[in-house]
Protein backbone atom coordinates (compact mmCIF):
# COMPACT_ATOMS: atom_id res chain seq x y z
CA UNK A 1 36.45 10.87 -32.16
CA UNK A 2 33.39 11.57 -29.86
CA UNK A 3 34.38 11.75 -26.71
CA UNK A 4 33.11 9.50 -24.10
CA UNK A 5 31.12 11.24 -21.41
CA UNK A 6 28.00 10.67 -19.63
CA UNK A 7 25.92 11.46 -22.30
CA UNK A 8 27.30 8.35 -24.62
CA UNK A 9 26.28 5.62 -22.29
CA UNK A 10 22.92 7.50 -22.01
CA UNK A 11 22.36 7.58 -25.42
CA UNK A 12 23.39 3.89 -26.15
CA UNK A 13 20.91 2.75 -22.68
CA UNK A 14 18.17 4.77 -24.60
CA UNK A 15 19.03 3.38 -28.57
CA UNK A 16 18.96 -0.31 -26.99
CA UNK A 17 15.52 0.34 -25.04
CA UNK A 18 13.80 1.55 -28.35
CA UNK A 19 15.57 -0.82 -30.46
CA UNK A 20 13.97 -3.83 -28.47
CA UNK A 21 10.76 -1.81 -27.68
CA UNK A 22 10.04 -1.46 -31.61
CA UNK A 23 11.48 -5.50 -32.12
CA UNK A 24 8.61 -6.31 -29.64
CA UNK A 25 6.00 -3.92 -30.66
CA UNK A 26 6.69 -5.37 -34.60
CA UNK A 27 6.83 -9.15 -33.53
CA UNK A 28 3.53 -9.19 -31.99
CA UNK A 29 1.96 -7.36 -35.35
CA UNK A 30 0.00 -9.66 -37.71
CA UNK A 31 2.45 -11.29 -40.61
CA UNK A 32 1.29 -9.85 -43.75
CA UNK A 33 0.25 -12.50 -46.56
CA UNK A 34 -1.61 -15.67 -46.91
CA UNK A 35 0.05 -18.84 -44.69
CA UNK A 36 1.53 -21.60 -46.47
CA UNK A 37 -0.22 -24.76 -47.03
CA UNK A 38 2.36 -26.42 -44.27
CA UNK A 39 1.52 -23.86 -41.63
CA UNK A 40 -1.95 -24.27 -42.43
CA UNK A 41 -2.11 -28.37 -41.72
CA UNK A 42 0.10 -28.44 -38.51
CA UNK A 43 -2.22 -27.39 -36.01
CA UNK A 44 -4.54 -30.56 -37.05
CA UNK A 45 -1.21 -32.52 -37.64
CA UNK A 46 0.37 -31.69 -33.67
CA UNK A 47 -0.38 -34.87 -32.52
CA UNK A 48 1.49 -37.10 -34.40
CA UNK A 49 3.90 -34.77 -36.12
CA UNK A 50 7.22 -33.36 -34.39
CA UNK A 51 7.46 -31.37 -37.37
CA UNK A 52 4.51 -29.97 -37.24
CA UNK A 53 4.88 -29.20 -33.32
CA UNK A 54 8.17 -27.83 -33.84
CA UNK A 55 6.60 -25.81 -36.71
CA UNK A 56 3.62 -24.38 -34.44
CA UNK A 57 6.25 -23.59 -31.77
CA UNK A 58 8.96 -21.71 -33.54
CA UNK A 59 8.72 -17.96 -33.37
CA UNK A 60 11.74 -16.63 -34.58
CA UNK A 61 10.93 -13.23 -34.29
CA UNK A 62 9.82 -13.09 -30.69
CA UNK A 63 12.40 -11.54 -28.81
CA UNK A 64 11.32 -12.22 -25.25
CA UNK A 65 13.16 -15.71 -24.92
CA UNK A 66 16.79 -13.67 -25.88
CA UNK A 67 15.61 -10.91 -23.84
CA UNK A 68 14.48 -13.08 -20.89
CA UNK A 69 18.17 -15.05 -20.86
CA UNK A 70 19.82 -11.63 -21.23
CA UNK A 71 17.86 -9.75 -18.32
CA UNK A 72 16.72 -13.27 -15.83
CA UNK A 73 20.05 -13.63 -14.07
CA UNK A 74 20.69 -10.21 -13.43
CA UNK A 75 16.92 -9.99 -12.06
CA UNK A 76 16.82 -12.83 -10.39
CA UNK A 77 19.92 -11.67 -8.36
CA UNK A 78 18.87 -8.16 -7.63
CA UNK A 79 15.67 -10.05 -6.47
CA UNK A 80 17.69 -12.20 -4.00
CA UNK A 81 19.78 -9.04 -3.17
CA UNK A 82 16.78 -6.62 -2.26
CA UNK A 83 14.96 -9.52 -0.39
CA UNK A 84 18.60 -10.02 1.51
CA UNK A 85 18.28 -6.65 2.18
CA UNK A 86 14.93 -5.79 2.85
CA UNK A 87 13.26 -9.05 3.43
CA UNK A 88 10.77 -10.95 2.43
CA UNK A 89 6.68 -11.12 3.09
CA UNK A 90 7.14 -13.29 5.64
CA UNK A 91 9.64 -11.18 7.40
CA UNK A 92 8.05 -8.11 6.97
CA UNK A 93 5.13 -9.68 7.97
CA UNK A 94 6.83 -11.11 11.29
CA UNK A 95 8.27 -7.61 11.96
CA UNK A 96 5.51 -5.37 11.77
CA UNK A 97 3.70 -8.70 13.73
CA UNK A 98 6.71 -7.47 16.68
CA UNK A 99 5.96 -4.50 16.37
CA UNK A 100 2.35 -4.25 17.16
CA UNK A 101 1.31 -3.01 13.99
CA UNK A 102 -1.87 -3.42 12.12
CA UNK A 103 -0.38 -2.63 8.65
CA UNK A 104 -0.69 -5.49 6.05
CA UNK A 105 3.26 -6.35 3.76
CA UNK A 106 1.35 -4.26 1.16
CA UNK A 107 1.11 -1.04 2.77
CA UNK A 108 4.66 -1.36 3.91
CA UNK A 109 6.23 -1.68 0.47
CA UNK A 110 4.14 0.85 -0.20
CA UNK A 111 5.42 2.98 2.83
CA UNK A 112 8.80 2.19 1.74
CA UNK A 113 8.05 3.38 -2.00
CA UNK A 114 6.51 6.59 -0.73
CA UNK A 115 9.78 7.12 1.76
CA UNK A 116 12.27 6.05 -1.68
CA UNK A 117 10.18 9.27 -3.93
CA UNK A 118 10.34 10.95 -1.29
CA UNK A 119 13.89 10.70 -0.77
CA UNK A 120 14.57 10.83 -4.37
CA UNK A 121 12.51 14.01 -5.16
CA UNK A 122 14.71 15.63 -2.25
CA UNK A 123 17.55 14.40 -4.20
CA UNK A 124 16.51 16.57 -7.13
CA UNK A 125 15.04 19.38 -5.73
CA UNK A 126 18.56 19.83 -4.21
CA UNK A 127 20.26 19.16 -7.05
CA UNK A 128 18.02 22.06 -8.90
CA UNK A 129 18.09 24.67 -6.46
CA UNK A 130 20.72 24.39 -3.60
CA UNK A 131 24.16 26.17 -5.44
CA UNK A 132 27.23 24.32 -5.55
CA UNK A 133 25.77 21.11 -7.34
CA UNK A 134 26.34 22.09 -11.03
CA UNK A 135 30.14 21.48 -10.04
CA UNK A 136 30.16 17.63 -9.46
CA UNK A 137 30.85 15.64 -11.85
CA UNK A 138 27.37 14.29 -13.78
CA UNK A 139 27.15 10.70 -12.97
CA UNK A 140 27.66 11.89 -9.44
CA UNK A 141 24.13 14.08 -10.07
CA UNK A 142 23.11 11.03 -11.89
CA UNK A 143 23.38 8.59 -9.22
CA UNK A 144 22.83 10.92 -6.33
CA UNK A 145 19.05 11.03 -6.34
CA UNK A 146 18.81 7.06 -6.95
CA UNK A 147 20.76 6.72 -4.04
CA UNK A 148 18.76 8.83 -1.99
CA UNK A 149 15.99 6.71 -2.95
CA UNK A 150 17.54 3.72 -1.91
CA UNK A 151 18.52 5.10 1.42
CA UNK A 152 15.09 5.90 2.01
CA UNK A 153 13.71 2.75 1.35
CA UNK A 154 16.46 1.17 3.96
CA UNK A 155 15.73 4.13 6.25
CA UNK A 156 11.83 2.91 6.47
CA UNK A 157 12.95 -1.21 6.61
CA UNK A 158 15.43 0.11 9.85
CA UNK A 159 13.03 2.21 11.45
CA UNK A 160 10.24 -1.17 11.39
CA UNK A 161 13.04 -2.99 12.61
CA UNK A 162 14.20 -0.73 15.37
CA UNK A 163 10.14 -0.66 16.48
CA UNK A 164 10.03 -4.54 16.34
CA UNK A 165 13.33 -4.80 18.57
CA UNK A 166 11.77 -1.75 21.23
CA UNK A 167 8.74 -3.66 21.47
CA UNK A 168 10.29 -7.04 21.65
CA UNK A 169 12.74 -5.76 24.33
CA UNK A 170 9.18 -4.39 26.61
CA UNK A 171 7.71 -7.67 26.45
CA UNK A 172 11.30 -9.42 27.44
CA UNK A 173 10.70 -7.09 30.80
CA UNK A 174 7.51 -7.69 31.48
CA UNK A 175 7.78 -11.61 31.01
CA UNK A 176 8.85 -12.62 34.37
CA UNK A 177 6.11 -10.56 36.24
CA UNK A 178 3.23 -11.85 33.72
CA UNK A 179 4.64 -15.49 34.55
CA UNK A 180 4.63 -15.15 38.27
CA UNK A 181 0.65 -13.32 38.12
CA UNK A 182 -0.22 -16.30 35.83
CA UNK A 183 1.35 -18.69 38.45
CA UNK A 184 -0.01 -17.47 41.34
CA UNK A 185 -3.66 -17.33 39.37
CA UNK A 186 -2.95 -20.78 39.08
CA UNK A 187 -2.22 -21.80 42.22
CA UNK A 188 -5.38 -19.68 43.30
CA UNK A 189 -7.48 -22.27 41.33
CA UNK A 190 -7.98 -20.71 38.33
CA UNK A 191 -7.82 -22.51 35.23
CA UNK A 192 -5.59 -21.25 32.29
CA UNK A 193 -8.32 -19.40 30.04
CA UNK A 194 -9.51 -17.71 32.97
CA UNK A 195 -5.71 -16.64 34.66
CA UNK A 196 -5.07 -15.00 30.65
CA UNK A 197 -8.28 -13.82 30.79
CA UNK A 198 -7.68 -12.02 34.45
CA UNK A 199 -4.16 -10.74 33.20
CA UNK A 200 -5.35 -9.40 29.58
CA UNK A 201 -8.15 -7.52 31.68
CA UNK A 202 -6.21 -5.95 34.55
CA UNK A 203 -2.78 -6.09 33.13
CA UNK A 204 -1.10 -3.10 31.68
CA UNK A 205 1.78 -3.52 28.94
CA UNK A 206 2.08 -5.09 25.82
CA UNK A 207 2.27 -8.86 26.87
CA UNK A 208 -1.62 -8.19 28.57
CA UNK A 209 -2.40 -7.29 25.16
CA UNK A 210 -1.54 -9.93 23.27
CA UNK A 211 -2.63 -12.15 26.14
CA UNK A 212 -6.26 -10.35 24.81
CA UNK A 213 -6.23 -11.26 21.48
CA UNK A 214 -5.26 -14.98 22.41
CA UNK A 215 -8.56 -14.72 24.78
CA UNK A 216 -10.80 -12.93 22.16
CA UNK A 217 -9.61 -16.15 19.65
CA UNK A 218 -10.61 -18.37 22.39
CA UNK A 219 -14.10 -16.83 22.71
CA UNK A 220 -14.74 -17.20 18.97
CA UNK A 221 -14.43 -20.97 18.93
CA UNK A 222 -10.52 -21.03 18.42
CA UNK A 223 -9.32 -24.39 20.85
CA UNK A 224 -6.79 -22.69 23.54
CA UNK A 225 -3.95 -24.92 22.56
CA UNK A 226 -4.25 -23.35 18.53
CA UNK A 227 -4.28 -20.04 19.99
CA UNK A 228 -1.67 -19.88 21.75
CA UNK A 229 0.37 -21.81 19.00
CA UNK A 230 -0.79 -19.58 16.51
CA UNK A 231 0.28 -16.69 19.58
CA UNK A 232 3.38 -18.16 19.54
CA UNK A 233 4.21 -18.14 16.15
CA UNK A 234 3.01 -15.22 15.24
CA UNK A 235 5.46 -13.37 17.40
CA UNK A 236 8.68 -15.07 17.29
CA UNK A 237 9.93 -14.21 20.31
CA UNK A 238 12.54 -16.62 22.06
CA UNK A 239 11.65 -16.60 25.81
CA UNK A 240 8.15 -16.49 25.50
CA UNK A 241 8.07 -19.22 22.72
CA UNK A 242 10.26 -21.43 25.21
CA UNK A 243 7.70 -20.59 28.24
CA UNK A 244 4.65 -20.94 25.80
CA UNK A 245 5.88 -24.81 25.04
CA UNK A 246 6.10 -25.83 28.59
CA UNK A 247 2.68 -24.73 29.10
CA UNK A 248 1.23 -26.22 25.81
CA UNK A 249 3.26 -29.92 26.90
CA UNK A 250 1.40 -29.20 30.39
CA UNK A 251 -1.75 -29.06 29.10
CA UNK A 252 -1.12 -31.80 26.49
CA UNK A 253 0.17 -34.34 29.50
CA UNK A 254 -2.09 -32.74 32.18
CA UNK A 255 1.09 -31.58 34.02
CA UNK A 256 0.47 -29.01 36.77
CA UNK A 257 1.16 -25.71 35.20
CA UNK A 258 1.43 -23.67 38.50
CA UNK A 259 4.85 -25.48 38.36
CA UNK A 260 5.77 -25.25 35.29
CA UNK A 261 5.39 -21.54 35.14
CA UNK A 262 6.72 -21.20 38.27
CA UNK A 263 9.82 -22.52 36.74
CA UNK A 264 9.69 -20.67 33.49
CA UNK A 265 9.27 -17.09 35.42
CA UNK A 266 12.79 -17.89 37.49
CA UNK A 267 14.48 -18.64 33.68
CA UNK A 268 12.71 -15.46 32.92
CA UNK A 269 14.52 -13.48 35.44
CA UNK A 270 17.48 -15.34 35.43
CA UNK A 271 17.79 -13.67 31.48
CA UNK A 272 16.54 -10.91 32.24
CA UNK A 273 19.95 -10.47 35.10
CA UNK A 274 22.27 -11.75 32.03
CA UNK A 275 20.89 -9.25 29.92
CA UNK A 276 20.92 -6.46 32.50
CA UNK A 277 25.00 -7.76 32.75
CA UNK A 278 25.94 -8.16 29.26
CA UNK A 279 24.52 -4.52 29.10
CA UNK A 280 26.46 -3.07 31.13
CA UNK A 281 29.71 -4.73 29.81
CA UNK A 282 28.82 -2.93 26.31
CA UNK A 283 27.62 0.67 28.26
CA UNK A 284 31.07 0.60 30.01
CA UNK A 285 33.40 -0.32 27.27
CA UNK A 286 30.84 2.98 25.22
CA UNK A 287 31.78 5.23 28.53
CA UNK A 288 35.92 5.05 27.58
CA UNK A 289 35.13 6.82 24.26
CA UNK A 290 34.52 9.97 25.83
CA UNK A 291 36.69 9.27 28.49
CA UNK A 292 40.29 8.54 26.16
CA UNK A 293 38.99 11.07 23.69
CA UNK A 294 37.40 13.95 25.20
CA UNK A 295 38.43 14.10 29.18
CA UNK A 296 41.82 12.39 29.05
CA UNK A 297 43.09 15.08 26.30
CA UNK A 298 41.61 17.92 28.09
CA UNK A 299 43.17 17.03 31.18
CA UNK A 300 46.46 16.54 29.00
CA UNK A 301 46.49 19.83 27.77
CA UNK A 302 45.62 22.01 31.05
CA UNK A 303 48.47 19.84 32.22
CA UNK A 304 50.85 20.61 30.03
CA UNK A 305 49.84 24.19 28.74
CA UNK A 306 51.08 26.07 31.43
CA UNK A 307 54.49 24.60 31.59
CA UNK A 308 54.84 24.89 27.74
CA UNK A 309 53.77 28.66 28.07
CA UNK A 310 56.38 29.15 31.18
CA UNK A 311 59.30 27.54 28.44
CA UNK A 312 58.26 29.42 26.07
CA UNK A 313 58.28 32.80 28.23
CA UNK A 314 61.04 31.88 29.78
CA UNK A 315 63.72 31.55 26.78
């Protein structure tokens, strides 16, 4: 008996791939010989004859309909996995929105497929080169570069992540103050395109920014009301969406929106103290792992150490 190794599976993957490769290759080939007189009729028979639709439809040596039962569940879950994993357009497009980049859902999957070779060619280079590999077992080498890859691939989704949730957490600090500037432009007499407009031109920070684009839309015919919907959408984030639908129901209702931003900025800071809080519940439950595991123990053993050296002396 053969036996089973990893070069058995291999070979049976490979035999299966060229066994359907050839079926498909030979299926779509021209059949060889004059058609019968039945096969000739149906197409001008289709109409009215089941037979004859049946007949034009049957293709018994087309292997994609086996093949596509066979392979569609197992794709159609790895799809749902990877999306699960990695998300979809519309969340990559959302993050990279947080994160102030300019990059299109394209150029990311291709970012993450360059970080994935990457990753993989690593993989193999160290497999190659560095000693000590040729001793693990081979579907360990096997699998080790494809799961380089994938941890590449999840390395580049984390890091676009970790930039959305930076920038995110800036523009949760700076809402409060851009609130109270916008109120106080407000209660100045200044209309709402031209407090954004004062803020996105002296302002400094990423909220002034974005508070640009929404006044560079409004200068090319965009109504202010879409723009700061479309603002608002765009970047998902929970404090300013809440403050940004007070102001668009004030300026729907004609409510006076030195008030209702004056409200909105004391919510803003209000979170802003919770946050700082919660914070610092998490940073002082982090500050006992050092202290039970690195200080308490040393403190144990110069404690300790020169009694036990005394006993030991001693008798």
């Amino acid at each position: 008996m053969v036996p089973l190794n990893a070069t058995v599976p291999l070979a049976l993957l490979c035999g299966i791939l060229i066994g359907l490769g050839a079926w498909i290759a030979l299926s779509a080939l021209p059949r060889i010989g004059r058609p019968s007189l039945a096969e000739r009729v149906a197409p001008y028979v289709a109409d009215v004859s089941g037979e004859a639709r049946s007949m034009l439809a049957r293709r018994t040596s087309d292997p994609s309909p086996v093949f596509g039962v066979v392979v569609g569940p197992v794709l159609r879950r790895l799809r749902g996995i990877a999306v699960s994993w990695l998300g979809g357009p519309e969340t990559v497009a959302r993050r990279l929105r947080q994160a102030g980049s300019n990059a299109t859902v394209e150029r990311f999957r291709a970012e993450q497929l360059a970080w994935g070779a990457t990753a993989f060619a690593a993989a193999v280079l160290l497999e190659l080169f560095a000693p000590g590999f040729e001793t693990l077992p081979t579907p360990v080498r096997i699998l080790a570069p494809l799961l380089a890859a994938a941890v590449g691939v999840l390395a580049r989704d984390w890091a676009l992540q970790r930039s959305a949730a930076r920038r995110l957490a800036r523009i949760s600090e700076e809402l409060p103050t851009v609130l109270e500037f916008l109120t106080l432009s407000l209660t100045a007499g200044e209309g709402m395109l031209d407090a954004l407009r004062r803020i996105a031109r002296i302002g400094s920070g990423e909220l002034p920014q974005e508070f640009k684009a929404v006044v560079a839309a409004v200068g090319t015919g965009v109504p202010l009301a879409d723009a700061i919907t479309t603002f608002r959408d765009e970047l998902d984030h929970p404090a300013l969406s809440r403050a940004l639908d007070q102001v668009l129901g004030a300026l729907d209702r004609g409510a006076p929106l030195a008030t209702v931003l004056a409200s909105q900025a004391g919510d803003a800071r209000d979170q802003a103290k919770r946050t700082i809080i919660e914070l610092a519940g998490r940073k002082e439950i982090a500050m006992l792992v050092p202290l039970v595991f690195l200080i308490l123990p040393v403190t144990i053993a110069f404690a300790l150490l020169p009694g036990y050296l005394v006993l030991q002396t001693g008798f």
